[in-house]
C-alpha atoms as a PDB file:
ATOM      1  CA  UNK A   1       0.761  -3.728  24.049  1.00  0.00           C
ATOM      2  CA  UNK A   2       4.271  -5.095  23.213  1.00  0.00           C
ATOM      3  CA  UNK A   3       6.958  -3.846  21.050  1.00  0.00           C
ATOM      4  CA  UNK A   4       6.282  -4.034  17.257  1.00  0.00           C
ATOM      5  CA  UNK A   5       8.453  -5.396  14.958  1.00  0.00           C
ATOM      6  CA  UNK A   6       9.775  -2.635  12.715  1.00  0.00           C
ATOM      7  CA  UNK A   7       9.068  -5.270   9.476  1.00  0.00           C
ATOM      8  CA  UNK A   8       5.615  -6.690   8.831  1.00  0.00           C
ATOM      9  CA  UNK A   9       7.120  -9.899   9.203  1.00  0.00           C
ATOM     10  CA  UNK A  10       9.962 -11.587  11.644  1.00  0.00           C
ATOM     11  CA  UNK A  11      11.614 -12.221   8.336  1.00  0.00           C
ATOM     12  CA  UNK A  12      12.844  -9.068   6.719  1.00  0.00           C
ATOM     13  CA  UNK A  13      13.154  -8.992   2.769  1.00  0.00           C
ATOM     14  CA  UNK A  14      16.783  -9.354   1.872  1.00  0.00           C
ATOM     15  CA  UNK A  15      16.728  -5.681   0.686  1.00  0.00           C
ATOM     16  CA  UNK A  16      18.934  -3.911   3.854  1.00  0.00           C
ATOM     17  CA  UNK A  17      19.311  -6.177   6.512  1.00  0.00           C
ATOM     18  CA  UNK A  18      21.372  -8.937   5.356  1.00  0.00           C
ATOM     19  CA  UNK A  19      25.119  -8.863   4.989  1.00  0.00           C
ATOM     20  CA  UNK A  20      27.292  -8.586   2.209  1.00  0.00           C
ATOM     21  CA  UNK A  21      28.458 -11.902   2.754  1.00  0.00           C
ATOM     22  CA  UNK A  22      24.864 -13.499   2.649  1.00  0.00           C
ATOM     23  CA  UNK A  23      23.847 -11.264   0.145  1.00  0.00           C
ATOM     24  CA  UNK A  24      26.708 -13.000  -2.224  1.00  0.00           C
ATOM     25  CA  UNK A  25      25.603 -16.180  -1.033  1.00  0.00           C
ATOM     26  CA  UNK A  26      21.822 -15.794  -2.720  1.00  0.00           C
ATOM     27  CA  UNK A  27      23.356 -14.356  -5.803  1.00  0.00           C
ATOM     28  CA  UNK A  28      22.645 -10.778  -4.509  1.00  0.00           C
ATOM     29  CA  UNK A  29      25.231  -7.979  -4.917  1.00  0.00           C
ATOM     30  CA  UNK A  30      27.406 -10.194  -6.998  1.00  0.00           C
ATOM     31  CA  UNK A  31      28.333  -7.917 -10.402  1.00  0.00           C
ATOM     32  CA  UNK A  32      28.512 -10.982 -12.514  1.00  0.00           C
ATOM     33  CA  UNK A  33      24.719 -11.772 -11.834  1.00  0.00           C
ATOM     34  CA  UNK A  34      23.266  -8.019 -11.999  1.00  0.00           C
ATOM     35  CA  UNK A  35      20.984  -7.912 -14.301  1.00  0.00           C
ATOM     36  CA  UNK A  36      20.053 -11.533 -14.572  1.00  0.00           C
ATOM     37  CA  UNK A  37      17.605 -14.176 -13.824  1.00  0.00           C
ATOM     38  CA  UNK A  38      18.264 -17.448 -12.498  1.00  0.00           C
ATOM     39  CA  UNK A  39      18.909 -19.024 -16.271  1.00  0.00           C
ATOM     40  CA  UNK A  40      21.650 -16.380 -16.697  1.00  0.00           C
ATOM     41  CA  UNK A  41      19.740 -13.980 -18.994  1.00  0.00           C
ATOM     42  CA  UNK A  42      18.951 -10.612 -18.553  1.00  0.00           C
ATOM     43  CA  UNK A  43      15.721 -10.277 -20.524  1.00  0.00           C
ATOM     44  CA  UNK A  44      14.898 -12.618 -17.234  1.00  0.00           C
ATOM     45  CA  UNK A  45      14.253  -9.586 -15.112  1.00  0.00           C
ATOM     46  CA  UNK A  46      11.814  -6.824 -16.190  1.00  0.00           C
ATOM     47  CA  UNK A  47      12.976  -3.549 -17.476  1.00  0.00           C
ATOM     48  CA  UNK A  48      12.036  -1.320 -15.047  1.00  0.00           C
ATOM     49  CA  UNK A  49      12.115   2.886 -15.777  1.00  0.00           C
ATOM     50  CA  UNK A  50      14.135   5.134 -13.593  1.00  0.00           C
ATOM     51  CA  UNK A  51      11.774   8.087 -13.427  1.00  0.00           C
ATOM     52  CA  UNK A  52       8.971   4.652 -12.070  1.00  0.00           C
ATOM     53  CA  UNK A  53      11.140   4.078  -9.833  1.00  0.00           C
ATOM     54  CA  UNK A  54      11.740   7.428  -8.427  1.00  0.00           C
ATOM     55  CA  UNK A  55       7.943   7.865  -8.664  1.00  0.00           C
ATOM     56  CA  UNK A  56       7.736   4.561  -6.242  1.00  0.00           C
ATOM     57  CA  UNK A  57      10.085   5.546  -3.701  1.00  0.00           C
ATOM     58  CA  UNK A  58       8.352   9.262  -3.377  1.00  0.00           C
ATOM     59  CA  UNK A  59       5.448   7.994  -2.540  1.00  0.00           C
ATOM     60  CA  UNK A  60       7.378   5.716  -0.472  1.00  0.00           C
ATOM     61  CA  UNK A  61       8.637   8.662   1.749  1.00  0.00           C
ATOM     62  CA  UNK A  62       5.534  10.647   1.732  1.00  0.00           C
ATOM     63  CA  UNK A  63       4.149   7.073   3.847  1.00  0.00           C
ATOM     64  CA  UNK A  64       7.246   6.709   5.824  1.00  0.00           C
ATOM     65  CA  UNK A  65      10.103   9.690   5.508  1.00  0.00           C
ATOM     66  CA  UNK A  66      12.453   7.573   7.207  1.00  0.00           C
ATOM     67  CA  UNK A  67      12.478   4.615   4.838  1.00  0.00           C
ATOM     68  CA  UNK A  68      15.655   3.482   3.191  1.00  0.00           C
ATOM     69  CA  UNK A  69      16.037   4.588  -0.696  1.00  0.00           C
ATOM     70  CA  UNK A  70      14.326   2.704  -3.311  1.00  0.00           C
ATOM     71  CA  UNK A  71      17.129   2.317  -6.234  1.00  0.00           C
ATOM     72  CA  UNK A  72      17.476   0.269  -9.449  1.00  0.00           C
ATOM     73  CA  UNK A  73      20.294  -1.609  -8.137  1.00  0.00           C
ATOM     74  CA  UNK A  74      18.601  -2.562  -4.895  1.00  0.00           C
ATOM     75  CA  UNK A  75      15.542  -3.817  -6.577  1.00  0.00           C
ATOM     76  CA  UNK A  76      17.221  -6.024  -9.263  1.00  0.00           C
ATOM     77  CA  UNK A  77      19.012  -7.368  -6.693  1.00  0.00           C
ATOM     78  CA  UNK A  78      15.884  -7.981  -5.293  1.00  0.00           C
ATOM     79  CA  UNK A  79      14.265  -9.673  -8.073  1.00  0.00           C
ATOM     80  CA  UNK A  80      17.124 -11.731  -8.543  1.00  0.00           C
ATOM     81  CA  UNK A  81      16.923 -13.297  -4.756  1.00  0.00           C
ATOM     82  CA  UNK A  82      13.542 -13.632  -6.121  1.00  0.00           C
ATOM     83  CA  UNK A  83      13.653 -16.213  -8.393  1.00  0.00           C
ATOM     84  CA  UNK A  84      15.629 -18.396  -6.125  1.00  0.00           C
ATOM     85  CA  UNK A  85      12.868 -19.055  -4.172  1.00  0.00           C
ATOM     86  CA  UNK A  86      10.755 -22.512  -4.782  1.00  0.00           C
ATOM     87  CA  UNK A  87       7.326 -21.720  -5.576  1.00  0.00           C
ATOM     88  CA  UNK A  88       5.572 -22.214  -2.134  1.00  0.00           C
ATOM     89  CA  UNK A  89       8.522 -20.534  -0.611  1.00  0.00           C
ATOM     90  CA  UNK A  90       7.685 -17.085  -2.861  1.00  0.00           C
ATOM     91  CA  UNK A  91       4.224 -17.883  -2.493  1.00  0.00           C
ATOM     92  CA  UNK A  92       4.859 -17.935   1.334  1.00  0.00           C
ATOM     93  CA  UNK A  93       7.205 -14.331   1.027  1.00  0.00           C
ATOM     94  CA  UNK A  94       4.310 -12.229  -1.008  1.00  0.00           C
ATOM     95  CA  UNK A  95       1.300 -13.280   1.044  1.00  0.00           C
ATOM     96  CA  UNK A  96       2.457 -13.046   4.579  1.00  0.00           C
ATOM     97  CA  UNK A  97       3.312  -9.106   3.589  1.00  0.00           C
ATOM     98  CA  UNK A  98      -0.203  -8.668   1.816  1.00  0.00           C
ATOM     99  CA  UNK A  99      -2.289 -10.257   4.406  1.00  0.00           C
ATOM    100  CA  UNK A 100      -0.810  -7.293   6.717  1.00  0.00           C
ATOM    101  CA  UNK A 101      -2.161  -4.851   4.982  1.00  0.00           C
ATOM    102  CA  UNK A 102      -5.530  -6.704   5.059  1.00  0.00           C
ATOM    103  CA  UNK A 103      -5.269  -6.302   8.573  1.00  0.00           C
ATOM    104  CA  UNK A 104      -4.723  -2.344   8.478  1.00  0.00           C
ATOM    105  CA  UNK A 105      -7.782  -1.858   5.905  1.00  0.00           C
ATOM    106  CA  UNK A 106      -9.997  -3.741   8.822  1.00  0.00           C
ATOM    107  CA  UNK A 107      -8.252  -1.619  11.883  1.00  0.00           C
ATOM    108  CA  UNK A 108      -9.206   1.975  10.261  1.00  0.00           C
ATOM    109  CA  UNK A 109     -12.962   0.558   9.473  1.00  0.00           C
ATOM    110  CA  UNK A 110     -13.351  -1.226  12.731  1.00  0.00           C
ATOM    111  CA  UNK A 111     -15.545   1.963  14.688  1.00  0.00           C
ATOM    112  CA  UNK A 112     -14.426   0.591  17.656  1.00  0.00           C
ATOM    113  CA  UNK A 113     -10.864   1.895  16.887  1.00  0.00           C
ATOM    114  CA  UNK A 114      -9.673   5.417  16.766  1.00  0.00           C
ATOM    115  CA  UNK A 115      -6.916   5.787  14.210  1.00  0.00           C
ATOM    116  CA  UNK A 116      -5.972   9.483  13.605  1.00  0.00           C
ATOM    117  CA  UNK A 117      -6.537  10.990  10.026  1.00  0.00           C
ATOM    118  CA  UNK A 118      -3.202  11.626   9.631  1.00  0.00           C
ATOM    119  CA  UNK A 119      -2.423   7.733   9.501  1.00  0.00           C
ATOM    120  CA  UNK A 120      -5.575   7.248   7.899  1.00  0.00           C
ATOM    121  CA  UNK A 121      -3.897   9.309   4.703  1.00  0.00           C
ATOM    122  CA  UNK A 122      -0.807   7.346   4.549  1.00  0.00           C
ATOM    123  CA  UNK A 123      -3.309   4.222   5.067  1.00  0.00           C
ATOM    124  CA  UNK A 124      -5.053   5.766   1.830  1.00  0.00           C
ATOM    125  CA  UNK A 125      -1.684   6.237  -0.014  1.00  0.00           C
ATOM    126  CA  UNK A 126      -0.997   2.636   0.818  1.00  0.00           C
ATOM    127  CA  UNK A 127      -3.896   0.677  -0.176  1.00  0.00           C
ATOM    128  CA  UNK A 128      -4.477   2.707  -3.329  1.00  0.00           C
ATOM    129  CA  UNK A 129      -0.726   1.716  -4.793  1.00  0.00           C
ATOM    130  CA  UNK A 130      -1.508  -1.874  -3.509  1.00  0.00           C
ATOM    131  CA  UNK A 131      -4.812  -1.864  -5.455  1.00  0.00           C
ATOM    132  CA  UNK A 132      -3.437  -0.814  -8.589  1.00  0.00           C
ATOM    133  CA  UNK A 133      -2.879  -3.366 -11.466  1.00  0.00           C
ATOM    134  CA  UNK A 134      -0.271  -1.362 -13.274  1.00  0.00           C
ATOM    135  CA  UNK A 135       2.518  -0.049 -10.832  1.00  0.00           C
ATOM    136  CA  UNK A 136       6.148  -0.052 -10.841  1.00  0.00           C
ATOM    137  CA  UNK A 137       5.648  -3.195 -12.035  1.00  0.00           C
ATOM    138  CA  UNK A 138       2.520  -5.119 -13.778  1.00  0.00           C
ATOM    139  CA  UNK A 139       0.614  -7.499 -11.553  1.00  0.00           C
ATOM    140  CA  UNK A 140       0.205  -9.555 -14.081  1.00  0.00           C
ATOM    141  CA  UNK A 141       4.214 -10.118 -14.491  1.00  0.00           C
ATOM    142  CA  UNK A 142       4.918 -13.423 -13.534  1.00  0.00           C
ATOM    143  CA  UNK A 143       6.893 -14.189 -10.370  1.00  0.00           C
ATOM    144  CA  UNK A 144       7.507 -10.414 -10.265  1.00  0.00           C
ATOM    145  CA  UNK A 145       4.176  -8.714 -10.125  1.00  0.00           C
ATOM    146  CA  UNK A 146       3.185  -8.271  -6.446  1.00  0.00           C
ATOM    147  CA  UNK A 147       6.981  -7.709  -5.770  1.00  0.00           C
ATOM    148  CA  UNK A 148       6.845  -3.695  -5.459  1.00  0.00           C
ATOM    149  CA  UNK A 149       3.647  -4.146  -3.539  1.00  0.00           C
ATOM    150  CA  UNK A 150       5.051  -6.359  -0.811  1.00  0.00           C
ATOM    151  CA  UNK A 151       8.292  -3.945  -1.364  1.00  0.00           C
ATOM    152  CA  UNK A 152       6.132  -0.738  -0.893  1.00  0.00           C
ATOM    153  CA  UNK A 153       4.863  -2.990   2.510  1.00  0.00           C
ATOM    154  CA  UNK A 154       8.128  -3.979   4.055  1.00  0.00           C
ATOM    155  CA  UNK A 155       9.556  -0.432   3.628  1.00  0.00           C
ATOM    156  CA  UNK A 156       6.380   1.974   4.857  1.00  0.00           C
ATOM    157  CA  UNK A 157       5.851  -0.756   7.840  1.00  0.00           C
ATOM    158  CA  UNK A 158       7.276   1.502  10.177  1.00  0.00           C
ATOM    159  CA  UNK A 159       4.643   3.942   9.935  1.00  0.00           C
ATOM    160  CA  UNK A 160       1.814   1.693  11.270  1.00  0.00           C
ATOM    161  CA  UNK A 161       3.763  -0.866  12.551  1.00  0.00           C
ATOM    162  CA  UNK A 162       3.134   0.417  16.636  1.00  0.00           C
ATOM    163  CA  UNK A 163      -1.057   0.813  15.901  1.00  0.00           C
ATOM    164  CA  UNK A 164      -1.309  -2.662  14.148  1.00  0.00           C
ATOM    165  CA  UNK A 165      -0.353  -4.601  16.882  1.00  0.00           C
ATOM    166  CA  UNK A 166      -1.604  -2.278  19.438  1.00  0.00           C
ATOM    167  CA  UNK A 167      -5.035  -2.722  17.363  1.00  0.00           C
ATOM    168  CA  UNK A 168      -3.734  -6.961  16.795  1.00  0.00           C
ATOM    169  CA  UNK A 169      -3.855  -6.675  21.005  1.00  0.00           C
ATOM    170  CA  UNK A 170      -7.387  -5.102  21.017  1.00  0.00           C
ATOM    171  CA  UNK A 171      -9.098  -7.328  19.011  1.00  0.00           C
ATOM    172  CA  UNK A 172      -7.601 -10.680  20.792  1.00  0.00           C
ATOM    173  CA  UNK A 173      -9.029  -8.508  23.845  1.00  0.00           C
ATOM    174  CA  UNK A 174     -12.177  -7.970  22.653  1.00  0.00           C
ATOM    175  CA  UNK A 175     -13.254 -11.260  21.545  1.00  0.00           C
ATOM    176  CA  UNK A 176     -11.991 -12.871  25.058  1.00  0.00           C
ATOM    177  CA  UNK A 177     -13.291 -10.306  27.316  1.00  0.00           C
ATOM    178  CA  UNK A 178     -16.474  -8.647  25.436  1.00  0.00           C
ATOM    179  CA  UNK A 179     -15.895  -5.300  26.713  1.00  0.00           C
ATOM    180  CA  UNK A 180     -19.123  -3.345  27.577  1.00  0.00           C
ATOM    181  CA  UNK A 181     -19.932   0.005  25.674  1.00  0.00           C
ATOM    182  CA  UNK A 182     -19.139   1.862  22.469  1.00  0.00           C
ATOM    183  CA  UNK A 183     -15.783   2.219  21.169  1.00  0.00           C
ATOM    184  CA  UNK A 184     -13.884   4.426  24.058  1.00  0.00           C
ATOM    185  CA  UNK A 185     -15.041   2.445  26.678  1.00  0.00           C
ATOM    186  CA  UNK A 186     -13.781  -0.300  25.282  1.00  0.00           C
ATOM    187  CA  UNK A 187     -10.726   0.346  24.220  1.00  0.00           C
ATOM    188  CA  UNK A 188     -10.584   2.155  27.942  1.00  0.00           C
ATOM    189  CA  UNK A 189     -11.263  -1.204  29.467  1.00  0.00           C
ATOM    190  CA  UNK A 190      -8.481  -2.566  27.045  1.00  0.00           C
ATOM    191  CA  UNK A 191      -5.711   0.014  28.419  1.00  0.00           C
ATOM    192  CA  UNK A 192      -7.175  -0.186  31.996  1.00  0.00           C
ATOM    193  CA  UNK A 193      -6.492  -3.973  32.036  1.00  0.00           C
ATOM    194  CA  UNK A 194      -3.247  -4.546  29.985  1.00  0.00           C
ATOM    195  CA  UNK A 195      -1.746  -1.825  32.354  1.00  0.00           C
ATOM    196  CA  UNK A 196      -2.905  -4.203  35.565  1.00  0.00           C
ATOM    197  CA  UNK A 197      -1.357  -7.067  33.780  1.00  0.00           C
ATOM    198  CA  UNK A 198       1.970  -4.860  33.307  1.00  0.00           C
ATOM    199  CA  UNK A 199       2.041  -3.994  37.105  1.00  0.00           C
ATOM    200  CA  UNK A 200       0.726  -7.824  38.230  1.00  0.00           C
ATOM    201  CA  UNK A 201       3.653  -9.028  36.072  1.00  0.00           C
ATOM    202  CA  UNK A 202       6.126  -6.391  37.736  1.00  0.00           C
ATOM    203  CA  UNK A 203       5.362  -7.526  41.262  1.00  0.00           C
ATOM    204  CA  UNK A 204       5.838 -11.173  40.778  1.00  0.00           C
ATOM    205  CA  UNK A 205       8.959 -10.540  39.193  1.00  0.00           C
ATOM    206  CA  UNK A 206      10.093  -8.234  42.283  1.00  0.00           C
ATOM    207  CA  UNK A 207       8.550 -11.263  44.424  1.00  0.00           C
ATOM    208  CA  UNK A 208      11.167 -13.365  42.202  1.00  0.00           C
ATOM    209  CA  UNK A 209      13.685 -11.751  42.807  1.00  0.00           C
ATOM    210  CA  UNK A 210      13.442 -10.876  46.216  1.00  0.00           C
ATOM    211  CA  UNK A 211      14.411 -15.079  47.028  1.00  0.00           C
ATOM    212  CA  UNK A 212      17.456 -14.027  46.101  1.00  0.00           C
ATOM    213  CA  UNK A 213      18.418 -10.984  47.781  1.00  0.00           C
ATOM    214  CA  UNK A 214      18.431  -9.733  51.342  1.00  0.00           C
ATOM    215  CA  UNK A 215      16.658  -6.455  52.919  1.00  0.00           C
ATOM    216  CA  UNK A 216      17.601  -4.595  56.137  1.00  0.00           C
ATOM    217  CA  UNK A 217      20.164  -5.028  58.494  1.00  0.00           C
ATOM    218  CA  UNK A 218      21.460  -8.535  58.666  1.00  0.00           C
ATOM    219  CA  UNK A 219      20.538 -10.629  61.967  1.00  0.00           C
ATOM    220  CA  UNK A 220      22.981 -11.254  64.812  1.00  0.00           C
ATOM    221  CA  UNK A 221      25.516 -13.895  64.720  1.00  0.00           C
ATOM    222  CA  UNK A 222      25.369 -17.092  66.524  1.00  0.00           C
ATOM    223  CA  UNK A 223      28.158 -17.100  69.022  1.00  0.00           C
ATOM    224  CA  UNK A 224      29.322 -20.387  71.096  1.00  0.00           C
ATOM    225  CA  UNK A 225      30.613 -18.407  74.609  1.00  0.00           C
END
């Protein structure tokens, strides 16, 4: 139980977060570059269709409604910061974001969790785009194929983000402590326990600072008569 990052990773996509300044510095946001790869061509990118696009950020905001817009601008910028990377480094960027969503197929079929349907549907709506082969853009499209997956990731992250590591924190629980019992009772041992850590971690820190500060009313003086 700990606050959740509001990105599946601690490394955002360079898609709102970074300034215009550092977006100029990757070759983002600079006119002279839209449209182009790294080689300076513009059949580097793939053509991608406006009404796809619209498509991909409407289901975007039927996951999360308070996701930023999904535009063509933004996403060939995007693409273009793409190709910058070195291979292990992109390799690196697209698997970190899928393996999250690896993790949120196991927390709603783990029985021992209790995820509510209406999550489970924008779970659903989730998975499904990821498991497509022929999206916004193709799989198969080198460099650029998983990009709209790990896109449709970063930006619907909000929407699960507070239940994945809440369900992260039960199953590091569970395999150290072996709870007893189905499902509730665990997860009731899980709650019961983190909470008594919470208040344990409260009083030493009141012990702490209690070294440092004075209670009452202060002692008498010594006085030489």
């Amino acid at each position: 139980m700990r606050a959740s990052l509001r990105t599946p990773t601690a490394d955002p996509l360079p898609y709102v977060s970074e300034s215009h300044e550092t977006r100029n510095r990757n070759g983002i946001g600079d006119p002279s570059t839209k449209g182009r790869g790294p080689d300076g061509h513009a059949s580097a990118l793939p053509a991608l269709r406006g009404d796809a696009i619209a498509q991909f950020d409407a289901l975007l905001h039927e996951i999360n409604p308070d996701a930023v817009r999904v535009d063509p601008d933004r996403l060939q910028q995007l693409m273009i910061w793409l190709t910058g990377l070195a291979p292990a480094r992109l390799r690196h960027v697209l698997d970190r974001r899928l393996r999250r969503v690896e993790e949120l197929r196991a927390m709603v079929e783990d029985f021992d969790w209790d995820t509510d349907q209406a999550t489970r549907v924008r779970l659903a709506r989730l998975v499904d785009y990821i498991d497509r082969d022929n999206d916004l853009i193709a799989d198969q499209q080198p460099i650029f194929g998983m990009l709209d997956d790990v896109l449709l990731i970063e930006l619907a992250w909000p929407a699960f983000a507070t239940e994945a590591d809440e369900y992260r924190d039960f199953c590091a629980y569970r395999n150290e402590e072996h709870p007893d019992g189905n499902g509730d009772r665990q997860r009731a041992s899980w709650v019961r326990d983190r909470v008594a850590e919470v208040a344990l971690w409260r009083h030493q820190l009141q012990v702490a600072d209690s070294h440092y500060t004075t209670s009452g009313e202060p002692g008498p003086r010594f006085r030489v008569t």
